[in-house]
N, C-alpha and C. Protein backbone atom coordinates (compact mmCIF):
# COMPACT_ATOMS: atom_id res chain seq x y z
N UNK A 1 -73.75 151.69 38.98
CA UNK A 1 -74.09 150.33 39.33
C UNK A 1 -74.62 150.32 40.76
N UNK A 2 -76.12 149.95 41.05
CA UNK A 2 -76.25 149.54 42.56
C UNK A 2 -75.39 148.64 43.05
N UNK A 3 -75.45 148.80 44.25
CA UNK A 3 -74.71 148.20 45.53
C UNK A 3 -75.16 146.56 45.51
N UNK A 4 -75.93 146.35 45.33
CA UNK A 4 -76.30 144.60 45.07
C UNK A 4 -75.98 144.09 43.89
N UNK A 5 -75.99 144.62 42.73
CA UNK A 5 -75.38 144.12 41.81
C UNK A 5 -73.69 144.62 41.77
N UNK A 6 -72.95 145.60 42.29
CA UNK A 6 -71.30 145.30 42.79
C UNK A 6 -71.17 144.37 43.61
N UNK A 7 -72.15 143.87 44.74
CA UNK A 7 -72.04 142.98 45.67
C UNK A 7 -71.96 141.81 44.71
N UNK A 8 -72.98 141.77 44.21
CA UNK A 8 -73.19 140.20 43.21
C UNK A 8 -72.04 139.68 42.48
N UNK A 9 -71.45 141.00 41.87
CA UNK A 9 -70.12 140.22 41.27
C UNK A 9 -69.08 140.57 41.76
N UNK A 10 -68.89 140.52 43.14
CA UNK A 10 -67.84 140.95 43.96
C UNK A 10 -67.78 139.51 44.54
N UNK A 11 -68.96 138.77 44.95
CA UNK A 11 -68.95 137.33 45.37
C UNK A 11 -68.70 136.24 44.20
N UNK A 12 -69.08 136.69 42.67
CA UNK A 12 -69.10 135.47 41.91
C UNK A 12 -67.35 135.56 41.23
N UNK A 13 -66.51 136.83 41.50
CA UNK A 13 -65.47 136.75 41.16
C UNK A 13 -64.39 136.18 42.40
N UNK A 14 -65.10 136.32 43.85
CA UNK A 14 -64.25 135.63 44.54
C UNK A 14 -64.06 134.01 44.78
N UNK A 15 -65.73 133.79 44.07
CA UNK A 15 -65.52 132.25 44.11
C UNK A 15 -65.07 131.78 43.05
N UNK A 16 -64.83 132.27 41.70
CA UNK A 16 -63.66 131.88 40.84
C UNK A 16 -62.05 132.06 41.09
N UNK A 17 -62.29 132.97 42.20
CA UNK A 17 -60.29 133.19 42.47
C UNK A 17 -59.98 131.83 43.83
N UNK A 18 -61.19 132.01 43.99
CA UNK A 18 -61.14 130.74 45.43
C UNK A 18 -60.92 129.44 44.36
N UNK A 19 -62.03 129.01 43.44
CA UNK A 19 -62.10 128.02 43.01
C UNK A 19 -60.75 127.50 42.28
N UNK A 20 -60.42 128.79 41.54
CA UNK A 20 -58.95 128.64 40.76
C UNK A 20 -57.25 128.94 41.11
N UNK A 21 -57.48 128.62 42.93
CA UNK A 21 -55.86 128.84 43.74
C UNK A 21 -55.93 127.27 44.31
N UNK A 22 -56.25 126.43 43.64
CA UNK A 22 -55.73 125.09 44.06
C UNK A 22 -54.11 124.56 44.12
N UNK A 23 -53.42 125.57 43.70
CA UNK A 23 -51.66 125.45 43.47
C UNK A 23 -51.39 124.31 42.69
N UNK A 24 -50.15 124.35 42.78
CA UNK A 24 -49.83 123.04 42.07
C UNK A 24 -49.23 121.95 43.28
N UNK A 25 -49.62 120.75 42.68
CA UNK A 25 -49.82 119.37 43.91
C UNK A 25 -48.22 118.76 43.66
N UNK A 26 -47.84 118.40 43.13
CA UNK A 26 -46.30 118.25 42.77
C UNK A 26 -44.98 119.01 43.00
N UNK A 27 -44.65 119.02 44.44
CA UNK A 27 -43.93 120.49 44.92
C UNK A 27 -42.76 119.88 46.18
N UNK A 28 -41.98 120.12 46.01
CA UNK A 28 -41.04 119.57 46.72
C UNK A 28 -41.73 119.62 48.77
N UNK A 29 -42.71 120.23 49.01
CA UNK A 29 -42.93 120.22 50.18
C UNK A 29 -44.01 118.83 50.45
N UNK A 30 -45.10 118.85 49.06
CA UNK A 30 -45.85 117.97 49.03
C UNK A 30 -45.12 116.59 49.11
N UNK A 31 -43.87 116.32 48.44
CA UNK A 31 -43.08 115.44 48.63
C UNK A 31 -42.78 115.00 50.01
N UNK A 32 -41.88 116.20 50.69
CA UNK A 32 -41.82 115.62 51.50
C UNK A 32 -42.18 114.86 52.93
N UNK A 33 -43.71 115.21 52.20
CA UNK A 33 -44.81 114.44 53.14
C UNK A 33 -45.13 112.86 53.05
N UNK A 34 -44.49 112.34 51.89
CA UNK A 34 -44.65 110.95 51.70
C UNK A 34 -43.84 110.23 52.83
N UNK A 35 -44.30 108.93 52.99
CA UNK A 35 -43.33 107.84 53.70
C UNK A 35 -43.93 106.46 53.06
N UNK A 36 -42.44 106.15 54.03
CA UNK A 36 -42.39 104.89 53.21
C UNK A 36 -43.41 103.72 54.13
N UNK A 37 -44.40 102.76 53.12
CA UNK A 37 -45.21 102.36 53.86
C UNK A 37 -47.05 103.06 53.43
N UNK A 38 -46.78 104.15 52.55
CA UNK A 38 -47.72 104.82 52.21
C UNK A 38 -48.43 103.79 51.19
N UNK A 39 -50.12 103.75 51.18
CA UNK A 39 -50.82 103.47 50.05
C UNK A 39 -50.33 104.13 49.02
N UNK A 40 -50.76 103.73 47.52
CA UNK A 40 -50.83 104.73 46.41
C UNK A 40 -51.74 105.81 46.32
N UNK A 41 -53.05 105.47 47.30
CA UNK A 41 -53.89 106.46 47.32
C UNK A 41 -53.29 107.87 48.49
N UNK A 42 -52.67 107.89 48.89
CA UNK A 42 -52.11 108.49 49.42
C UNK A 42 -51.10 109.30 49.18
N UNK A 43 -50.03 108.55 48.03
CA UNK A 43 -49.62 109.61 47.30
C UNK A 43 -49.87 110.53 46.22
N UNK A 44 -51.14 109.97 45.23
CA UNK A 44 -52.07 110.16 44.49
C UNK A 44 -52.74 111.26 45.01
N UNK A 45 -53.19 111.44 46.41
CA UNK A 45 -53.66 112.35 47.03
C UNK A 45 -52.61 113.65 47.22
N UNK A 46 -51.77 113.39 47.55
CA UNK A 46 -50.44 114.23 47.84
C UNK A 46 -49.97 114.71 46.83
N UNK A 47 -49.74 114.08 45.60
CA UNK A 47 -48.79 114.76 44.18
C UNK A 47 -49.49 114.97 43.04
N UNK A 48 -51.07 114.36 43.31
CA UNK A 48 -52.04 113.94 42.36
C UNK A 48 -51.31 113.22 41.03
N UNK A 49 -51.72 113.16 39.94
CA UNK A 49 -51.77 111.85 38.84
C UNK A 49 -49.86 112.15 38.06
N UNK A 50 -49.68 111.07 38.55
CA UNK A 50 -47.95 111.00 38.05
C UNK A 50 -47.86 110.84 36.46
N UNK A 51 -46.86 111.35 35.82
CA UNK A 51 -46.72 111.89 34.22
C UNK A 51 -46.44 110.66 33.52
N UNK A 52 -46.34 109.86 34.28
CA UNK A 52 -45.81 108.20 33.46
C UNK A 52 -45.53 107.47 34.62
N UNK A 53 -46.01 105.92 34.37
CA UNK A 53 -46.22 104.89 35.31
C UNK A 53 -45.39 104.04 34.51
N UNK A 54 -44.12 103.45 34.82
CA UNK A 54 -43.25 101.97 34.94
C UNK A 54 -43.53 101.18 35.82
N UNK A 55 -44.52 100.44 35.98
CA UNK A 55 -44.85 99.07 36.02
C UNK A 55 -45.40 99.60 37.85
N UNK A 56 -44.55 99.41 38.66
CA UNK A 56 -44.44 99.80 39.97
C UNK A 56 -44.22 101.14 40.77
N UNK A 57 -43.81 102.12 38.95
CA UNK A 57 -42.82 103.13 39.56
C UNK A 57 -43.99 104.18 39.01
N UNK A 58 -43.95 105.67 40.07
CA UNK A 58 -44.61 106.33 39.32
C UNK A 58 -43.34 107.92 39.21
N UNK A 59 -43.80 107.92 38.12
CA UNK A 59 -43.01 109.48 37.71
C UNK A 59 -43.84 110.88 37.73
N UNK A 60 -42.75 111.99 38.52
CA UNK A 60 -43.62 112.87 38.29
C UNK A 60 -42.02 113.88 37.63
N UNK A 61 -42.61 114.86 37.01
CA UNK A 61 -41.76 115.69 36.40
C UNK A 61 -42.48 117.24 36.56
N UNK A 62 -41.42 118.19 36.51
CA UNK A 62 -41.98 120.21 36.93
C UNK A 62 -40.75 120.15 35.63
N UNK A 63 -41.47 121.17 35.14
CA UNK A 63 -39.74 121.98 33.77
C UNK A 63 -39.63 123.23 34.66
N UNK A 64 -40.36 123.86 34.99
CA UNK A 64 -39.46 125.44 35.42
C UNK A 64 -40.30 125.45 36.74
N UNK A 65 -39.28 125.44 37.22
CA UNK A 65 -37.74 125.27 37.52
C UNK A 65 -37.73 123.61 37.62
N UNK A 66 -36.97 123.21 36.84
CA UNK A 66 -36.65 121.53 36.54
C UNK A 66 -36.52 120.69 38.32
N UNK A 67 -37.36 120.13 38.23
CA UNK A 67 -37.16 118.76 39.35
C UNK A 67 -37.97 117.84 38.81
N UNK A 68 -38.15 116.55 39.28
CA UNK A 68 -38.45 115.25 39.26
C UNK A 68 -38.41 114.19 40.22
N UNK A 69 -39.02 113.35 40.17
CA UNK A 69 -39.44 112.52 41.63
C UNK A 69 -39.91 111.02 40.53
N UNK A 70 -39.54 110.07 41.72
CA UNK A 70 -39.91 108.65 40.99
C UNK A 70 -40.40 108.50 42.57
N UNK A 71 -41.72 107.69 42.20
CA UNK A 71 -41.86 106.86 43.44
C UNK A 71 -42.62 105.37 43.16
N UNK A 72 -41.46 104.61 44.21
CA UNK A 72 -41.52 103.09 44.23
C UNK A 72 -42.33 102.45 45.11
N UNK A 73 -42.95 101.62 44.04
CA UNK A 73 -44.15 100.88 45.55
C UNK A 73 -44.19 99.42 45.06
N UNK A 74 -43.87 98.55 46.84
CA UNK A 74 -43.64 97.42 46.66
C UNK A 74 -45.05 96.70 47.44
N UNK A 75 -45.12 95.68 46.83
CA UNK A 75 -46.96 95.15 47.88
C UNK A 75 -47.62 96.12 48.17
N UNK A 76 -47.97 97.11 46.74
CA UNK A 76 -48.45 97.96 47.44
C UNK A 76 -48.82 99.33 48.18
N UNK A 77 -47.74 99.60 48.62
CA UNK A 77 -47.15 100.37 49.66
C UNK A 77 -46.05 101.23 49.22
N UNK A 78 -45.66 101.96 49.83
CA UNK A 78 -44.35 103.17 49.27
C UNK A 78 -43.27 102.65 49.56
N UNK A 79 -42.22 102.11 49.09
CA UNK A 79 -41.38 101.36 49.43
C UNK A 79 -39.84 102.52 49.09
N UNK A 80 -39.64 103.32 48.03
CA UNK A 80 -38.40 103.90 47.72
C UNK A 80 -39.20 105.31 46.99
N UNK A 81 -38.53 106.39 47.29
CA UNK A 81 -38.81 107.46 46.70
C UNK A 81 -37.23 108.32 46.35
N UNK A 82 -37.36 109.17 45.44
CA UNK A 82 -36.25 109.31 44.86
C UNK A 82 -36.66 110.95 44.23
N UNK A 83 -35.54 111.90 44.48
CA UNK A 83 -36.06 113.72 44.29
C UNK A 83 -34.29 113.77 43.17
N UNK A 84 -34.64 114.70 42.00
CA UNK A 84 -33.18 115.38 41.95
C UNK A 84 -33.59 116.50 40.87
N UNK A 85 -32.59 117.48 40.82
CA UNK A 85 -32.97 118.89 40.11
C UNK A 85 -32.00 118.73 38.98
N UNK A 86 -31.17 117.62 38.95
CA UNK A 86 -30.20 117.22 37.67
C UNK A 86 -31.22 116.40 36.34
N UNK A 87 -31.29 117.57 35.46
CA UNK A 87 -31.87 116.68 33.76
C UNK A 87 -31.45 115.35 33.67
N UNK A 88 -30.13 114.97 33.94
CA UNK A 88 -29.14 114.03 33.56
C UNK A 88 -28.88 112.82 34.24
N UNK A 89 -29.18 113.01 35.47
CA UNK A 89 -29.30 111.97 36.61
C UNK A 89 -30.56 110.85 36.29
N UNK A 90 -30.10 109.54 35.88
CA UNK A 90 -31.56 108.96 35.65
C UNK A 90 -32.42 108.73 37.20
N UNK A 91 -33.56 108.30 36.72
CA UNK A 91 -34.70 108.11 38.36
C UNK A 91 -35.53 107.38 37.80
N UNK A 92 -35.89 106.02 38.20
CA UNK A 92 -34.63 105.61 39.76
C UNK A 92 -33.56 105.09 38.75
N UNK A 93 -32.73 104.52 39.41
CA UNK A 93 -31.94 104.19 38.87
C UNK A 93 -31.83 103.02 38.13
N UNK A 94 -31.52 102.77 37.05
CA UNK A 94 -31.58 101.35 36.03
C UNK A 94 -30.52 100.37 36.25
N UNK A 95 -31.08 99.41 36.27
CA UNK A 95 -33.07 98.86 36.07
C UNK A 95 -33.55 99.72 37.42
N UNK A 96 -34.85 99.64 37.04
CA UNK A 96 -35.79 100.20 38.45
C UNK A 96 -35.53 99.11 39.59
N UNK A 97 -35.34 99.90 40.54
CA UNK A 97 -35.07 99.02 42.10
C UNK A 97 -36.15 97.67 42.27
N UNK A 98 -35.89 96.80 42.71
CA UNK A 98 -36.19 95.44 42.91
C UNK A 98 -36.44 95.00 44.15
N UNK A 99 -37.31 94.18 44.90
CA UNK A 99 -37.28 93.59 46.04
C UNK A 99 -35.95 92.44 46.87
C-alpha cells in the first residue's frame, strides 16, 4: 500500500473514532453541573433528551450500573433535582413536588 493511501485511511478512521467518542451525556458528573435556577435548555444541553417527561418533571434513567435522576422545573427554571442508585426509592417523591 503507498504511503498516501495508508495516510488516507489513517485520517478517515480517525475522524470516525473522533466522531464516535461523544460519551454518554447522563453521568453523575454531568449532573452535578446543574443548578437550581437553570433553563431547560440548559439541562437538555447537559444530560441531553430525558427518558420520560411528567408534566414539569424530567426523568433520566442508566441500568448498568443503575442510577436515576428526576429533574424539577418550576416557571421554567430548575427548581428541585433529585440523584439515587436505589431501584426502589421512588423519584421524586409522590405526588411530584409542588410550588
Amino acid at each position: 500500500m503507498s504511503r498516501a493511501r495508508i495516510l488516507m485511511v489513517a485520517v478517515l478512521l480517525s475522524g470516525f473514532a473522533i466522531g464516535g467518542c461523544t460519551g454518554q451525556k447522563f453521568t453523575r458528573q454531568q449532573y452535578d453541573t446543574l443548578y437550581v435556577g437553570q433553563p431547560p435548555g440548559g439541562v437538555y444541553e447537559s444530560l441531553g433528551e430525558p427518558q420520560e417527561t411528567r408534566g414539569d418533571v424530567w426523568m433520566y434513567v442508566n441500568d448498568r450500573p443503575f442510577y436515576r435522576a428526576a429533574i424539577v422545573f418550576e416557571d421554567d427554571r430548575l427548581a428541585k433535582k433529585f440523584w439515587t442508585t436505589d431501584r426502589n426509592k421512588p423519584l421524586p417523591p409522590e405526588p411530584c413536588p409542588t410550588r
